[in-house]
N, C-alpha and C. Protein backbone atom coordinates (compact mmCIF):
# COMPACT_ATOMS: atom_id res chain seq x y z
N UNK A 1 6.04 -146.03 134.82
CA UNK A 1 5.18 -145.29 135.75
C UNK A 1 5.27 -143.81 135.45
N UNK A 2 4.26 -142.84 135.39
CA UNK A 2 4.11 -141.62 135.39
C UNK A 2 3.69 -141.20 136.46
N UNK A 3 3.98 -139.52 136.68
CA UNK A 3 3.40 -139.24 137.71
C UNK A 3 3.82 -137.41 137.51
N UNK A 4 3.28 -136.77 138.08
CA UNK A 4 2.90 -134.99 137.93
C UNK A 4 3.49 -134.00 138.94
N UNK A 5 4.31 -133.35 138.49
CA UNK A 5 4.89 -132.85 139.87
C UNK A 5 3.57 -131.22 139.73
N UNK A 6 3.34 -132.22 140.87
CA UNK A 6 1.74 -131.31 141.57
C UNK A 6 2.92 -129.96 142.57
N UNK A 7 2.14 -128.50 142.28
CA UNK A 7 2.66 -127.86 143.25
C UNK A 7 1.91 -126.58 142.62
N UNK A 8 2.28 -125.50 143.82
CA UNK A 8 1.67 -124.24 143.60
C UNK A 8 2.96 -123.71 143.35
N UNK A 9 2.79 -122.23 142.36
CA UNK A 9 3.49 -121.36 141.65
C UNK A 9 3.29 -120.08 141.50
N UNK A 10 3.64 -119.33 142.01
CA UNK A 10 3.40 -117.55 141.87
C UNK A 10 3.79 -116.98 140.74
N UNK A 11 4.17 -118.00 139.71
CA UNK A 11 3.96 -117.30 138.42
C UNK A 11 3.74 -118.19 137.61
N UNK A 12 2.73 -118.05 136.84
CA UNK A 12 1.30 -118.31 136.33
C UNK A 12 2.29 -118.92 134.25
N UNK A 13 3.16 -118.27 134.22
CA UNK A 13 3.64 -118.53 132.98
C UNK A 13 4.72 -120.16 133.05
N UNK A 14 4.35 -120.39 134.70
CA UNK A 14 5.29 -121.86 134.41
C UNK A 14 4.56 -123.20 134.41
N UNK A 15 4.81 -124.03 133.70
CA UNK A 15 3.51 -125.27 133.38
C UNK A 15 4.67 -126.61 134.09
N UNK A 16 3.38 -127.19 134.38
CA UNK A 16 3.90 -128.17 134.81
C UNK A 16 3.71 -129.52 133.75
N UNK A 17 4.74 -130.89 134.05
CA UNK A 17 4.76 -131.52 133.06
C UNK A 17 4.72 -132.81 133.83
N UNK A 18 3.89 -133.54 132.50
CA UNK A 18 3.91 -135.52 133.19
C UNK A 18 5.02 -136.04 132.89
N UNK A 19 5.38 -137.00 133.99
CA UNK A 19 6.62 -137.21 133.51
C UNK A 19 6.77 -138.98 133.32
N UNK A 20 7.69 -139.69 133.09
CA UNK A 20 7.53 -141.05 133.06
C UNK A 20 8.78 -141.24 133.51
N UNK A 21 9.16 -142.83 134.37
CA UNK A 21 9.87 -143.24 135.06
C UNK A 21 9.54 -144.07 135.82
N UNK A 22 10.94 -145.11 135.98
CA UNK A 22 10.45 -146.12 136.44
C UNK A 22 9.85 -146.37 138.04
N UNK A 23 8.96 -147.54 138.59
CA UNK A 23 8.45 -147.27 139.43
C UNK A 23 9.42 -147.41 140.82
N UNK A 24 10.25 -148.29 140.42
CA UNK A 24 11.09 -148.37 141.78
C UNK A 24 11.73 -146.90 142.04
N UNK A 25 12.29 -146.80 141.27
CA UNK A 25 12.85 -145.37 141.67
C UNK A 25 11.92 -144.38 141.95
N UNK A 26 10.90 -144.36 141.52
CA UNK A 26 9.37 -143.08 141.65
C UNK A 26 9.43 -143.50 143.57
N UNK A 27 9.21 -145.00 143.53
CA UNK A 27 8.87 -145.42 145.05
C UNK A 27 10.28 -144.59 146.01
N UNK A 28 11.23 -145.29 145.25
CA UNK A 28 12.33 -145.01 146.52
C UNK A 28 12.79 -142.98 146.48
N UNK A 29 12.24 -142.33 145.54
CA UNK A 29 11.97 -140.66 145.86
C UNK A 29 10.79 -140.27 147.23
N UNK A 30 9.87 -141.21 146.78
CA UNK A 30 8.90 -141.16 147.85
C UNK A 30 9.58 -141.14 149.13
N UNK A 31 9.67 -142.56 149.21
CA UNK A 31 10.65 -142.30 150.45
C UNK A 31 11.60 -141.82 151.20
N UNK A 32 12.45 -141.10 150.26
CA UNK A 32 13.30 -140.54 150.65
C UNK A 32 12.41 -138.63 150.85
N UNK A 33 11.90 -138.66 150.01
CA UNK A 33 10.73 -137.47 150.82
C UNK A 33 10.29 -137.77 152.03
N UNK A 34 9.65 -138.40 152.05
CA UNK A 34 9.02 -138.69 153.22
C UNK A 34 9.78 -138.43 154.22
N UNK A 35 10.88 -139.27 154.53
CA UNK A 35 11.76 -139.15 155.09
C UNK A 35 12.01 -137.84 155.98
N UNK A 36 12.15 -137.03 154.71
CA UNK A 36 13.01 -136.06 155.12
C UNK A 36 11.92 -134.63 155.17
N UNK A 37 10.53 -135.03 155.34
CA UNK A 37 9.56 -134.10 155.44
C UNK A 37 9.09 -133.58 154.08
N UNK A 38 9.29 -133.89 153.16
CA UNK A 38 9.61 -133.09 151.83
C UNK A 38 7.90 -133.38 150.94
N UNK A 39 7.51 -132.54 150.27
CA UNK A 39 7.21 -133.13 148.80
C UNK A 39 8.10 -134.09 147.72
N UNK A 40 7.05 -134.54 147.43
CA UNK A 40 8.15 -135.27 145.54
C UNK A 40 8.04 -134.23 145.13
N UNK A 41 7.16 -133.02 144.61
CA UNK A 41 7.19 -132.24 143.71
C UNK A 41 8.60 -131.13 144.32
N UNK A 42 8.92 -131.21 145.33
CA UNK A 42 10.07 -130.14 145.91
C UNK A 42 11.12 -130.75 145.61
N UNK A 43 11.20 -132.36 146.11
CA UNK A 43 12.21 -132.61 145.97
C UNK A 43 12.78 -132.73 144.70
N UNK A 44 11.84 -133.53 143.44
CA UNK A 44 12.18 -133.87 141.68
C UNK A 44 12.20 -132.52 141.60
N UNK A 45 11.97 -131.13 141.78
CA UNK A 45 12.31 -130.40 141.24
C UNK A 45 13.88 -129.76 141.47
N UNK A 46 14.26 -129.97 143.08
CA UNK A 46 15.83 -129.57 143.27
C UNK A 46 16.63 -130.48 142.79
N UNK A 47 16.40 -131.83 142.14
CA UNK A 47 17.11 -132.68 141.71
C UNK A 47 17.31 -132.28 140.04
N UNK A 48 16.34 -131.98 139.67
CA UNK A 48 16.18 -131.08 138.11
C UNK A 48 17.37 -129.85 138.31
N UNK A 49 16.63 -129.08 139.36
CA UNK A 49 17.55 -127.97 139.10
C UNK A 49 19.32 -127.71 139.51
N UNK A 50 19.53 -128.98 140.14
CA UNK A 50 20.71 -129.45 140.54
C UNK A 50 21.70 -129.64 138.85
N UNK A 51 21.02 -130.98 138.61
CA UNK A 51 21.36 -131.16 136.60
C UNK A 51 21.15 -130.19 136.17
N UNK A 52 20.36 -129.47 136.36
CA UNK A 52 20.96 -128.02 135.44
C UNK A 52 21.90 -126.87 135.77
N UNK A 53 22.40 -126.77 136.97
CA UNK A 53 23.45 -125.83 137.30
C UNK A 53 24.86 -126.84 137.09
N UNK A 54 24.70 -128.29 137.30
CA UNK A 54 25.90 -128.80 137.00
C UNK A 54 26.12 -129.07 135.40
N UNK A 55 25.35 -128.53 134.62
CA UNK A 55 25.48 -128.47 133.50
C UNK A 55 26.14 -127.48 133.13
N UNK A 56 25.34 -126.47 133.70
CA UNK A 56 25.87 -124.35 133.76
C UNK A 56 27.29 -125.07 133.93
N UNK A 57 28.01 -125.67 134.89
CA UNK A 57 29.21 -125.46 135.18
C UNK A 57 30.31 -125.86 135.00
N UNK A 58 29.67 -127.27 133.93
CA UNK A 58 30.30 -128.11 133.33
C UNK A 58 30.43 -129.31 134.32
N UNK A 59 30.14 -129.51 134.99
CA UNK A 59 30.48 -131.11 136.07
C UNK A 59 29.43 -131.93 135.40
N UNK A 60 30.40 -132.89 135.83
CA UNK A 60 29.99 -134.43 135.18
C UNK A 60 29.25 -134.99 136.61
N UNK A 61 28.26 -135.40 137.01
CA UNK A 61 27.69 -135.47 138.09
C UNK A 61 28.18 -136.86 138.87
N UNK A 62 28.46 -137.97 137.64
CA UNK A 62 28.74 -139.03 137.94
C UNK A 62 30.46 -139.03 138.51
N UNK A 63 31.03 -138.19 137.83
CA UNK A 63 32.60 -138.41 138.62
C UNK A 63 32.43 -137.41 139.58
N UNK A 64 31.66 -136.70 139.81
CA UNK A 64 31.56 -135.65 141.64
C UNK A 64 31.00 -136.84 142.31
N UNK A 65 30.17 -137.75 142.02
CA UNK A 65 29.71 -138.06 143.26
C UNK A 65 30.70 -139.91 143.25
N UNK A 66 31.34 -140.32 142.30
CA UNK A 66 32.63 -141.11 142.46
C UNK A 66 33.74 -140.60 143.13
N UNK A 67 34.07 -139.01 143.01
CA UNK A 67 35.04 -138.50 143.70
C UNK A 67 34.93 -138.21 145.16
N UNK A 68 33.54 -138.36 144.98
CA UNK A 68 33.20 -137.94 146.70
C UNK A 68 33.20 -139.31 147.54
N UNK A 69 32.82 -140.14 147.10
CA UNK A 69 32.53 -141.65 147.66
C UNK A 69 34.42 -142.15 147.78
N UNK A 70 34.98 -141.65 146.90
CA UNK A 70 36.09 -142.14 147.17
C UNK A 70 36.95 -141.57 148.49
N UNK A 71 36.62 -140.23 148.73
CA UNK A 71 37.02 -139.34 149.73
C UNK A 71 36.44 -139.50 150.86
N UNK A 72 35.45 -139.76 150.99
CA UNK A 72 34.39 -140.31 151.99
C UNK A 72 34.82 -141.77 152.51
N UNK A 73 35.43 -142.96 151.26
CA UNK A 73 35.39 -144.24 151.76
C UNK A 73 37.27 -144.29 152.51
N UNK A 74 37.68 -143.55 151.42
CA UNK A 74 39.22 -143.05 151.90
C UNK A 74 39.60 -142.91 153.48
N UNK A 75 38.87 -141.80 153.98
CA UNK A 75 39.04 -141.26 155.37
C UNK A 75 38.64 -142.49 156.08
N UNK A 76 37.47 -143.46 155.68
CA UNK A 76 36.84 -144.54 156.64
C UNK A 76 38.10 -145.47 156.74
N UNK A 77 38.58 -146.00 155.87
CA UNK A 77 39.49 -146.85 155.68
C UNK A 77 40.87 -146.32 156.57
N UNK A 78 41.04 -144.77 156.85
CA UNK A 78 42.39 -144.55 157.77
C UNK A 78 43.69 -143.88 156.40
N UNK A 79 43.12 -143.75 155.33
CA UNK A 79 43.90 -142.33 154.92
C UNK A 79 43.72 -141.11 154.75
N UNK A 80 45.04 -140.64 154.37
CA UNK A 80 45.28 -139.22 154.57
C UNK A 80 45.89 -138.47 153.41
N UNK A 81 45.67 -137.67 152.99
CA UNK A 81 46.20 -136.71 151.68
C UNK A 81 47.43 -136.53 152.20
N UNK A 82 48.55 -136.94 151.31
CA UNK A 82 49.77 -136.26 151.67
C UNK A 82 50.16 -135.86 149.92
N UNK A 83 50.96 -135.09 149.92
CA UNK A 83 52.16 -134.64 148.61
C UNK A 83 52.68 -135.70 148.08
N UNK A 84 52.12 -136.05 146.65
CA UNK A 84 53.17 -137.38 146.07
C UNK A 84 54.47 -137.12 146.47
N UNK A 85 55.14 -136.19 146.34
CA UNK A 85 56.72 -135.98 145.91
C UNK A 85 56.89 -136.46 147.10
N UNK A 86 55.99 -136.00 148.13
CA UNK A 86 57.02 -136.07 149.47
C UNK A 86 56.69 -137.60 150.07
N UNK A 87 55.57 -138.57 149.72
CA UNK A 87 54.68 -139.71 150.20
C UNK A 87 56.03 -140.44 149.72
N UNK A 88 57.01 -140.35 148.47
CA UNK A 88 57.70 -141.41 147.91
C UNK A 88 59.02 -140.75 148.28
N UNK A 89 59.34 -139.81 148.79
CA UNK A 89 60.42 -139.48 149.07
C UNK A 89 60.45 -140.00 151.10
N UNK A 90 59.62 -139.96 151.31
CA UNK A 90 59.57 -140.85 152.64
C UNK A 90 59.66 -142.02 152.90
N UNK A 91 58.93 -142.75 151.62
CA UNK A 91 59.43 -144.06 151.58
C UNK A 91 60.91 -144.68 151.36
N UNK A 92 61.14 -143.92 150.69
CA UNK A 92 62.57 -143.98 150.05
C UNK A 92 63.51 -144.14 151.08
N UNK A 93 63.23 -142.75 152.28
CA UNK A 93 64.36 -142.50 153.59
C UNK A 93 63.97 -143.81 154.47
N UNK A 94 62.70 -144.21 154.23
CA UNK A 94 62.26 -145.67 155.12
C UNK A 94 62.77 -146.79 155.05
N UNK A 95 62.63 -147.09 153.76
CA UNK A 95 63.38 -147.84 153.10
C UNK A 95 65.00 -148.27 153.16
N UNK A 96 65.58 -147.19 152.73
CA UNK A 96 67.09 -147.18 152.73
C UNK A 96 67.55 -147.26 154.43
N UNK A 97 66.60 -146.62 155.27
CA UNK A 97 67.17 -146.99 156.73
C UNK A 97 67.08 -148.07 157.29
N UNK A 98 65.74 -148.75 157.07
CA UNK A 98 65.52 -149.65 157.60
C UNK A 98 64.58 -150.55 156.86
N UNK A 99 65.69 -150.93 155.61
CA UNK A 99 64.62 -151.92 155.04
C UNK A 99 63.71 -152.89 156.02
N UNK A 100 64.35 -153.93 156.18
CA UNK A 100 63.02 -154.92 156.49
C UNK A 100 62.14 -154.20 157.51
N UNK A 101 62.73 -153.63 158.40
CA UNK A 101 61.09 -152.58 159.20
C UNK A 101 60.02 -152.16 157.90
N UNK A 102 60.44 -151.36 157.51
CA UNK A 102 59.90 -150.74 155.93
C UNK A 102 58.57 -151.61 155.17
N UNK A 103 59.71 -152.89 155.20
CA UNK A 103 58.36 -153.96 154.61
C UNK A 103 58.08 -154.72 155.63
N UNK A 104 58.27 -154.68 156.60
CA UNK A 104 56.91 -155.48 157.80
C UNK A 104 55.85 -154.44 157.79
N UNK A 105 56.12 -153.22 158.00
CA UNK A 105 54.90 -152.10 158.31
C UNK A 105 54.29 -152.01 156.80
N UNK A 106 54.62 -152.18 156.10
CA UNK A 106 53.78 -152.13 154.62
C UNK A 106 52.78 -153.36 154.41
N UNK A 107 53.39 -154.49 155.15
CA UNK A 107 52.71 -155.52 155.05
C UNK A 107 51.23 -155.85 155.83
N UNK A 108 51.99 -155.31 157.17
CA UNK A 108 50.86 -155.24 158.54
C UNK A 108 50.14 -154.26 157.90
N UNK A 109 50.40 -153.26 157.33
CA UNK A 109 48.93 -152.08 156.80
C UNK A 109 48.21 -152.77 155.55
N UNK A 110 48.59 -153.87 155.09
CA UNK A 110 47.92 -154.65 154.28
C UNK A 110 47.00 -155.45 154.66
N UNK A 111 47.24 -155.95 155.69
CA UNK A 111 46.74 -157.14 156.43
C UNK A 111 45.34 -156.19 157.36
N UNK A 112 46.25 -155.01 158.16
CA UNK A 112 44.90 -154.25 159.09
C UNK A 112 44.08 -153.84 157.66
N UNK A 113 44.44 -153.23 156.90
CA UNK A 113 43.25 -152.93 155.90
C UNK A 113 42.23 -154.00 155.34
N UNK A 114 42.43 -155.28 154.92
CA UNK A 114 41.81 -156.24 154.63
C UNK A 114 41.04 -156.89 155.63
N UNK A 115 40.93 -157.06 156.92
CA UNK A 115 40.99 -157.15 158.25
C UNK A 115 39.56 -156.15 157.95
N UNK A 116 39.81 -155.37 157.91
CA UNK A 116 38.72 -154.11 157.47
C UNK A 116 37.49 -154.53 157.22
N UNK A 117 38.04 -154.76 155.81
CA UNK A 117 36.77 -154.97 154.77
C UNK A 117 36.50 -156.50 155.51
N UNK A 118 37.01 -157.14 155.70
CA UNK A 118 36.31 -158.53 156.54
C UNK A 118 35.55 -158.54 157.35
N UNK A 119 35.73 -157.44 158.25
CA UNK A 119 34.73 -157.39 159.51
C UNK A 119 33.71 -156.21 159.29
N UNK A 120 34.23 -155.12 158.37
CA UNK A 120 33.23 -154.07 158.52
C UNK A 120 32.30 -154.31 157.02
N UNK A 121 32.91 -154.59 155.69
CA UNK A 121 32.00 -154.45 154.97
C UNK A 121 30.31 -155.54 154.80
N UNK A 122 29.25 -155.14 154.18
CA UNK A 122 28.20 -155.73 154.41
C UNK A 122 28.44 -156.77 152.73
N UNK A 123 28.35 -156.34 152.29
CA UNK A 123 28.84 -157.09 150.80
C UNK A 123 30.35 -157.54 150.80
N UNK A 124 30.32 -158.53 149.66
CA UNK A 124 31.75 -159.44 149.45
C UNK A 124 32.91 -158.40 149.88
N UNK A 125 33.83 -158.70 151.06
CA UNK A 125 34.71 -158.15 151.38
C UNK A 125 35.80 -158.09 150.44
N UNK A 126 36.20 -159.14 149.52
CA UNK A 126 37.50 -158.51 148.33
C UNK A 126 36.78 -157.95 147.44
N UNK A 127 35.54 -158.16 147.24
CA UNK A 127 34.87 -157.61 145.98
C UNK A 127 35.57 -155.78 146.48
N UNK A 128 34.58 -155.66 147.51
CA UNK A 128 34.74 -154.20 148.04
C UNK A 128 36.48 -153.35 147.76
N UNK A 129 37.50 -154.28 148.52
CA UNK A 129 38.53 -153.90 148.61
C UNK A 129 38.75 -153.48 147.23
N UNK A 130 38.60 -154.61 145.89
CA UNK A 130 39.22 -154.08 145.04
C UNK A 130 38.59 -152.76 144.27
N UNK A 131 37.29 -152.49 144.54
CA UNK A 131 36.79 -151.30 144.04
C UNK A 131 37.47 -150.10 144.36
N UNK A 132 38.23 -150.22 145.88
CA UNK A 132 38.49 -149.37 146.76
C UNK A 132 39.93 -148.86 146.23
N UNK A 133 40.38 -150.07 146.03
CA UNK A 133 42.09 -150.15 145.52
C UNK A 133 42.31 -149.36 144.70
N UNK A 134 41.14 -149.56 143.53
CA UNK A 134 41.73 -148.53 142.11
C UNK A 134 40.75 -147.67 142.18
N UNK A 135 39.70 -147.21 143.29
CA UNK A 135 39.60 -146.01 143.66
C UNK A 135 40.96 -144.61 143.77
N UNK A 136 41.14 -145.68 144.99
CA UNK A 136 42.57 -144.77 145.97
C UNK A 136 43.40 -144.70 144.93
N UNK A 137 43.85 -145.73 144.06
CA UNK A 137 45.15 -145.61 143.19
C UNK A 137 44.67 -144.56 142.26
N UNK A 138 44.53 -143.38 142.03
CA UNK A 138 43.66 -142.74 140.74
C UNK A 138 45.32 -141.93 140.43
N UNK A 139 46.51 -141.93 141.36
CA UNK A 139 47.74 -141.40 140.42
C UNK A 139 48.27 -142.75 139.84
N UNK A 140 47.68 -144.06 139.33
CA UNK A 140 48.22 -145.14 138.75
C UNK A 140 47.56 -145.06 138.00
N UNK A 141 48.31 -145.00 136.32
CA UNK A 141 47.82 -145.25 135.21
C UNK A 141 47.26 -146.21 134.88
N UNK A 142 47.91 -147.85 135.62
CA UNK A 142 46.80 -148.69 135.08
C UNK A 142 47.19 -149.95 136.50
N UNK A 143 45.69 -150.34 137.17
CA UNK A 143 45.94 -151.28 137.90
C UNK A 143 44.50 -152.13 137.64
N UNK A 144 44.83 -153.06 137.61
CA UNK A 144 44.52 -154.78 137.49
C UNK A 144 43.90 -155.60 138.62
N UNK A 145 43.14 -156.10 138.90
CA UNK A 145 43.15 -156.95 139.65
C UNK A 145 41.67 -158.25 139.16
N UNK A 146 42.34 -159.31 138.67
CA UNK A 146 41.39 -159.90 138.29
C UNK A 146 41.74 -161.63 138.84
N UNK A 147 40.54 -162.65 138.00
CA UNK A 147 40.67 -163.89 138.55
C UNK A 147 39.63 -164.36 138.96
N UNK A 148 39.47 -165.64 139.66
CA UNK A 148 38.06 -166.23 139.71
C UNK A 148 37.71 -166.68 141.26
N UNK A 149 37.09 -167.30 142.34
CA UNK A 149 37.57 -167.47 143.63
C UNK A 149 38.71 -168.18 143.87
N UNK A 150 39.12 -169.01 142.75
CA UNK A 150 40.34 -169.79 143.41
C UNK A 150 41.55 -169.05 142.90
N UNK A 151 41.69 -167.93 142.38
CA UNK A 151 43.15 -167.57 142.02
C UNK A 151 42.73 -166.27 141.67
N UNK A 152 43.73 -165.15 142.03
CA UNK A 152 43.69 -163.77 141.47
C UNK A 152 45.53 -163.39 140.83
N UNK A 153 45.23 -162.75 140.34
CA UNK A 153 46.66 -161.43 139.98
C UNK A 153 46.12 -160.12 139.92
N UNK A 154 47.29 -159.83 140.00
CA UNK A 154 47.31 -158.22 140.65
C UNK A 154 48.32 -157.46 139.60
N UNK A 155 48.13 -156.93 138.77
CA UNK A 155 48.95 -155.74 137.95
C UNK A 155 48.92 -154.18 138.13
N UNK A 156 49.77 -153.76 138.62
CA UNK A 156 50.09 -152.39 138.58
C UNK A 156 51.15 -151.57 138.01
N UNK A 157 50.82 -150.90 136.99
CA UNK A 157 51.68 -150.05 136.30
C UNK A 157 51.99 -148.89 136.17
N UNK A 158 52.81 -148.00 136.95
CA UNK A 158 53.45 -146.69 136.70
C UNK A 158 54.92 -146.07 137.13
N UNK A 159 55.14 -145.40 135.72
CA UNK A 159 56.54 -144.82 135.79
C UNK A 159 56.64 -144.24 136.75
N UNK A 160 55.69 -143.37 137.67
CA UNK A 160 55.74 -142.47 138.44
C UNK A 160 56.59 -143.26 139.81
N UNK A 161 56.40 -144.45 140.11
CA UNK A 161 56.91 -145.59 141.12
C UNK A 161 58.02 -145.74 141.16
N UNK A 162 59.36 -145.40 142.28
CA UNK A 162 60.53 -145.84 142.61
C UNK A 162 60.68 -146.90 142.58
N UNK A 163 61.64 -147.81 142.36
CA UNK A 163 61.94 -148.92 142.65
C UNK A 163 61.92 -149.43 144.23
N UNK A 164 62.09 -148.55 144.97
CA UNK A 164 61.78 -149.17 146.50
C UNK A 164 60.54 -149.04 146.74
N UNK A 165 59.69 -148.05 146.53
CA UNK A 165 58.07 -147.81 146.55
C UNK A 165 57.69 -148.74 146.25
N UNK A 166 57.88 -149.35 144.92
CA UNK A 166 57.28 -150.68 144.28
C UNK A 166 57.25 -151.59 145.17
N UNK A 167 58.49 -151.56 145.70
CA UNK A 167 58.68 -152.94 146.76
C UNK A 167 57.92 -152.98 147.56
N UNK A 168 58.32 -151.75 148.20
CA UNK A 168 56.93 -151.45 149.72
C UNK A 168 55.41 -151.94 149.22
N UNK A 169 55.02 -151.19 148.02
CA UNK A 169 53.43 -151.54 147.54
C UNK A 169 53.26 -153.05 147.62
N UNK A 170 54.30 -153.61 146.57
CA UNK A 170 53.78 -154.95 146.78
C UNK A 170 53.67 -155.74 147.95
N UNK A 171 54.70 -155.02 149.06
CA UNK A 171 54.34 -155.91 150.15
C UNK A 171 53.02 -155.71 150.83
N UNK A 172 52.63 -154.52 150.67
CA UNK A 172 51.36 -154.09 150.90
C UNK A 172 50.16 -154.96 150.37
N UNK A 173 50.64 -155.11 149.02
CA UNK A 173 49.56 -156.09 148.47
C UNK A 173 49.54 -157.37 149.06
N UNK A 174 50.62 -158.19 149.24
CA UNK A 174 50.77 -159.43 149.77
C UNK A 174 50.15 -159.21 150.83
N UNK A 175 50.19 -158.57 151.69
CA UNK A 175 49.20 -158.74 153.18
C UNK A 175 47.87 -158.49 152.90
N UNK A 176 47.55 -158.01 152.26
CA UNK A 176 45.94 -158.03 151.84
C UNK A 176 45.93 -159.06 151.33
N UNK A 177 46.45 -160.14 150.40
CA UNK A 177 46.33 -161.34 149.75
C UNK A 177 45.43 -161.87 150.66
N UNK A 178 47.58 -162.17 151.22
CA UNK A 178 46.81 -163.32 152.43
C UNK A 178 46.17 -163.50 152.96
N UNK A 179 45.50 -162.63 153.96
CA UNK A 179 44.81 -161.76 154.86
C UNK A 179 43.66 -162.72 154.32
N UNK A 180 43.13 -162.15 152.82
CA UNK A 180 41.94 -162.71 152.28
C UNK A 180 41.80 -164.43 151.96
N UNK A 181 43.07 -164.70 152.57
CA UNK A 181 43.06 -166.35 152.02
C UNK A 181 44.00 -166.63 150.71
N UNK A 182 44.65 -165.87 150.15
CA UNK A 182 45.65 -166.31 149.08
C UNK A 182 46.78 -166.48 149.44
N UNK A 183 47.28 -167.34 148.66
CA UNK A 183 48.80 -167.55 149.24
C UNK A 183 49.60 -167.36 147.52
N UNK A 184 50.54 -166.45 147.66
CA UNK A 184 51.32 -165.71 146.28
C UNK A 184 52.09 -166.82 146.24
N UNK A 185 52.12 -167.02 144.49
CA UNK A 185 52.68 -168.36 143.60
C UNK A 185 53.83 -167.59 142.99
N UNK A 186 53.54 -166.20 142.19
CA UNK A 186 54.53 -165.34 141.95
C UNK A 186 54.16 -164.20 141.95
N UNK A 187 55.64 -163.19 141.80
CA UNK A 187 55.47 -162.38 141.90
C UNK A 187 57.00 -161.70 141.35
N UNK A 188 56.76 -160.98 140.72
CA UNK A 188 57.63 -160.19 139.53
C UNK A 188 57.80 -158.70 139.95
N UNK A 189 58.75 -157.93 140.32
CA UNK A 189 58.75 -156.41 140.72
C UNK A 189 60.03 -155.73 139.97
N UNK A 190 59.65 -155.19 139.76
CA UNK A 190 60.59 -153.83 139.18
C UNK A 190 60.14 -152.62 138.99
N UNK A 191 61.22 -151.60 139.22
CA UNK A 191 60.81 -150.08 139.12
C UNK A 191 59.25 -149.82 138.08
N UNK A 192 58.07 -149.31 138.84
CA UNK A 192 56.79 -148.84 138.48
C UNK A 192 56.47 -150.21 138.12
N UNK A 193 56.53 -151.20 138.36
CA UNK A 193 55.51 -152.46 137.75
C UNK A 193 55.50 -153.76 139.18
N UNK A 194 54.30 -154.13 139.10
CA UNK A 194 54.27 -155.32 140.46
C UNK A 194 53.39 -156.11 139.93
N UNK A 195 53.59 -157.30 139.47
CA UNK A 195 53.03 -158.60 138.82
C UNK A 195 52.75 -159.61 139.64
N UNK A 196 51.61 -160.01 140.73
CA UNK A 196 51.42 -160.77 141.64
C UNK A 196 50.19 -161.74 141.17
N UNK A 197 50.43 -163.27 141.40
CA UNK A 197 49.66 -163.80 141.38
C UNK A 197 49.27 -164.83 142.23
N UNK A 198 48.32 -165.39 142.99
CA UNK A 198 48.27 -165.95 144.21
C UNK A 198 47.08 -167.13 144.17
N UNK A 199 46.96 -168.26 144.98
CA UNK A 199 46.02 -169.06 144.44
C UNK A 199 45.48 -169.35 146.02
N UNK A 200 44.01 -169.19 146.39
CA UNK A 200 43.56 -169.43 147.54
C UNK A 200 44.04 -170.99 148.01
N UNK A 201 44.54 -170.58 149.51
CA UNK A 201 44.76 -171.65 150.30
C UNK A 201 43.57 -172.57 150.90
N UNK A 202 43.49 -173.84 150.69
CA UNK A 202 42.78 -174.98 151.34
C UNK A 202 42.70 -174.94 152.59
N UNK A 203 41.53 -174.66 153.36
CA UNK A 203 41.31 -174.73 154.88
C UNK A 203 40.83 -176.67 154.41
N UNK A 204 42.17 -176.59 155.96
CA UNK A 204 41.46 -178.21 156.03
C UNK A 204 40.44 -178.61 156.75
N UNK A 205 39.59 -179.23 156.91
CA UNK A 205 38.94 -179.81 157.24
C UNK A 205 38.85 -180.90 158.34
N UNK A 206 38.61 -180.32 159.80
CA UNK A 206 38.61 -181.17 160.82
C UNK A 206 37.51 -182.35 160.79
């Protein structure tokens, strides 16, 4: 589909150009003009001139607006920016005081988070979670989460991870498992690494 960004100009040396693109998207600009009182020709042009100052400035448009969705979905979900040093040095004093408290509350924030995405998201609720997971995780060098509906694992890897942190995380993970219907077959932990794998539980059938 083509189409002309029609508009008036007080200087006479700027031309306007046809442009081509596809029609769904031509449609859904419309609308979103419309919307919002606008021309297409006002709006395709602040969207032009947007890509070109984030060019001037060097931004990658696609990780500003991933970084923003993550900050945006972050706060919805019930976190909060804290200081690595100090996020794992809290765990640590949690931990060592009162282990098993430590990992019930790691677990229950697994479970209310999944709980979450069950009731609030509109699309596949683990699909969502796990987008979300290695969103949030962006100080983990490498996390995993794969599998088919009847079985997942979960890999997470970084040095940066205490050995009690680890613990806490994974219990964290286990309550989201379950939560979603898995029940963990194994699970492997040591300092910066958590190897979980879980196979959905059989609802029986009354």
């Amino acid at each position: 589909m083509h189409f002309k960004l029609r508009g008036h100009s007080t200087l006479k040396s700027v031309k306007r150009k046809t442009l081509f693109a596809r029609e769904d998207l031509v449609n859904r600009l419309l609308s979103i003009a419309k919307r919002q009182g606008r021309s297409l020709y006002g709006l395709v042009n602040e969207i032009f001139e947007l890509v070109i100052r984030a060019e001037d400035l060097g931004v990658n448009l696609q990780e500003a607006f991933e970084e923003r969705w993550i900050l945006k979905n972050a706060r919805k979900d019930g976190f909060i920016l804290v200081p690595e040093g100090l996020w794992y040095e809290m765990a640590e004093i949690a931990y060592q005081n009162s282990k098993d408290e430590a990992l019930k509350k790691w677990f229950e924030a697994g479970v209310w988070l999944a709980k979450r995405y069950i009731e609030v998201e509109t699309e596949e609720p683990f699909e969502a979670f796990k987008r979300s997971l290695k969103a949030y995780s962006w100080n983990v060098p490498e996390i995993s989460v794969g599998g088919d509906e009847g079985r997942v694992s979960v890999r997470i890897i970084s040095p940066r991870l205490t050995e009690s942190y680890t613990t806490l995380y994974s219990m964290f993970i286990q309550g989201v498992l379950e939560t979603f219907g898995y029940k963990v077959s194994e699970k492997t932990i040591s300092a910066g690494t958590i190897r979980v794998k879980a196979i959905r539980e059989v609802q029986n059938e009354e």
